[in-house]
Protein backbone atom coordinates (compact mmCIF):
# COMPACT_ATOMS: atom_id res chain seq x y z
CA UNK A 1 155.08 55.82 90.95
CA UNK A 2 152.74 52.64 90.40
CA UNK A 3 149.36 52.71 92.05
CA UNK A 4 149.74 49.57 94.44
CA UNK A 5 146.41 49.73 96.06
CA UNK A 6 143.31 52.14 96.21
CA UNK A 7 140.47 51.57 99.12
CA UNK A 8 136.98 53.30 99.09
CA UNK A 9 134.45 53.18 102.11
CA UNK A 10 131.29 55.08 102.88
CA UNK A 11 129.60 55.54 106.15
CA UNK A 12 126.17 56.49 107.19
CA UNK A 13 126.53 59.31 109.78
CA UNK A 14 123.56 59.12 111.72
CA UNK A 15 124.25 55.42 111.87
CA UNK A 16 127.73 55.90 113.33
CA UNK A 17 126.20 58.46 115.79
CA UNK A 18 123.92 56.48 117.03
CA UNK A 19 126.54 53.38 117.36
CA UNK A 20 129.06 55.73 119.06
CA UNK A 21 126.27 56.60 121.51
CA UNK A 22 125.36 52.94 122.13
CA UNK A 23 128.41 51.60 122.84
CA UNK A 24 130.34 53.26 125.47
CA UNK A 25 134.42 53.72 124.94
CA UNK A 26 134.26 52.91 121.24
CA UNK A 27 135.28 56.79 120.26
CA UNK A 28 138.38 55.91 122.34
CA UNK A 29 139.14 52.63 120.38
CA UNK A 30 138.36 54.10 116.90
CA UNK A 31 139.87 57.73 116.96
CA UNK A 32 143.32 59.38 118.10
CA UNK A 33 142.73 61.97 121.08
CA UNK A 34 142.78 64.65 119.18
CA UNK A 35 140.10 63.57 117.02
CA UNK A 36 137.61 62.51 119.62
CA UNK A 37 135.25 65.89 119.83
CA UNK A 38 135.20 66.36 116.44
CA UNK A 39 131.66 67.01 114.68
CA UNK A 40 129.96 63.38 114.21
CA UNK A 41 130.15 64.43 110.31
CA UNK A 42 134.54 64.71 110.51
CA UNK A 43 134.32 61.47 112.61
CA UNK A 44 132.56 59.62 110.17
CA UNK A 45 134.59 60.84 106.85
CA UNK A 46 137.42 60.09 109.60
CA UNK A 47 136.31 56.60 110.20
CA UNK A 48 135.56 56.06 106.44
CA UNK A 49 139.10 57.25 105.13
CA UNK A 50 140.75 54.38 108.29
CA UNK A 51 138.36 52.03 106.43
CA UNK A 52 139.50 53.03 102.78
CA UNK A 53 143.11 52.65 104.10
CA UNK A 54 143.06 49.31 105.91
CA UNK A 55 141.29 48.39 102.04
CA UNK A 56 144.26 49.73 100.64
CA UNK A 57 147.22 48.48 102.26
CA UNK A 58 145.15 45.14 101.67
CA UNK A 59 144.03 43.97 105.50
CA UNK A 60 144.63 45.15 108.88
CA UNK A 61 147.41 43.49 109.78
CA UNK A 62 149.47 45.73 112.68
CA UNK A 63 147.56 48.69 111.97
CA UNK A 64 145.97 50.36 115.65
CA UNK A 65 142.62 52.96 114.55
CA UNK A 66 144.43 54.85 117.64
CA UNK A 67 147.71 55.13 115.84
CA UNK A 68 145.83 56.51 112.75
CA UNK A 69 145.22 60.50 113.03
CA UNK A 70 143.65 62.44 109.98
CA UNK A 71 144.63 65.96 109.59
CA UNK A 72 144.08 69.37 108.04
CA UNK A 73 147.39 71.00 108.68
CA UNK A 74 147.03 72.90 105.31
CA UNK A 75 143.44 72.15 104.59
CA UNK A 76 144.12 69.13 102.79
CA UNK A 77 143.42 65.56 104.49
CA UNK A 78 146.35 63.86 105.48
CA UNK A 79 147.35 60.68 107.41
CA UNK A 80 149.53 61.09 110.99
CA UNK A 81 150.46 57.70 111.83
CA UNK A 82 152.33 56.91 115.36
CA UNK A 83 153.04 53.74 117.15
CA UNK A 84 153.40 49.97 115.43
CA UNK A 85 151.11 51.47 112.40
CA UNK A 86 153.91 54.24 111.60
CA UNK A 87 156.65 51.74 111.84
CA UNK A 88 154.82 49.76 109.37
CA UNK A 89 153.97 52.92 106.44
CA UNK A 90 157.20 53.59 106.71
CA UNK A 91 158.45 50.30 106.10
CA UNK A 92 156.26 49.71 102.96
CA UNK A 93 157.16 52.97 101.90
CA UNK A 94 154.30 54.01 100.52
CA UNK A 95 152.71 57.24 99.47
CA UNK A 96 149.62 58.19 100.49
CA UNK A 97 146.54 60.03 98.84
CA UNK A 98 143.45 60.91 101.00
CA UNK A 99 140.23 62.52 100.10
CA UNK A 100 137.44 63.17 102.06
CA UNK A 101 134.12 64.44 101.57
CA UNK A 102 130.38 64.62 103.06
CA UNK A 103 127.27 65.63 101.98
CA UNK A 104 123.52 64.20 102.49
CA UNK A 105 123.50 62.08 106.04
CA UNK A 106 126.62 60.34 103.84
CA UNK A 107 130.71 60.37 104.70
CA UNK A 108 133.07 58.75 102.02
CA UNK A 109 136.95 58.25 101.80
CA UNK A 110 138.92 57.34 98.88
CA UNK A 111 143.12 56.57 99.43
CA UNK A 112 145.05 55.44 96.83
CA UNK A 113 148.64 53.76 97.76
CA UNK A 114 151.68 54.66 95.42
CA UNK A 115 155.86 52.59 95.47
CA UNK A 116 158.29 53.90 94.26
């Protein structure tokens, strides 16, 4: 399959703590329910890896941060999309690779897109 797009980000964590403690409802608007009382560390690789995807699909165009859940089901990262944002990845039909990682006061995501 031929690498259609690849997005990168990397986020300060004590900066997103602080901003997520500033600015009341923002967790709500940025992460899925069930990633909301996460460690600030997950929220920010979290936030990093919605980032690196928006990069990679190429813009932001009907994707919801709500509708965009990252999971460990197996201990690997993975995307759970629902709502307008699923209909969409499944539309492009596109295959996703996630990786996540902090260290240092530093979260960063990479996600490469694949076609068939």
């Amino acid at each position: 399959m031929p690498i259609v797009g690849h997005g990168i980000d990397v986020v300060d964590i004590a900066r997103l703590d602080a901003t997520l403690s500033r600015t009341p409802g923002l967790r709500e608007r940025l992460f899925a329910p069930a990633e909301r009382e996460l460690s600030i560390a997950s929220l920010a690789a979290r936030f990093a890896a919605k980032e690196a995807l928006i990069k990679a699909l190429g813009g932001s165009d009907a994707v919801s941060w709500v509708e965009i859940e990252i999971t460990r089901d197996d201990g690997r990262p993975e995307f759970r999309f629902s709502g307008d944002t699923a209909t969409r990845i499944e539309h492009l039909g596109l295959t996703l690779h996630l990786s996540l990682s902090h260290d240092a006061g530093v979260a960063m995501a990479s996600v490469i897109t694949e076609q068939p």
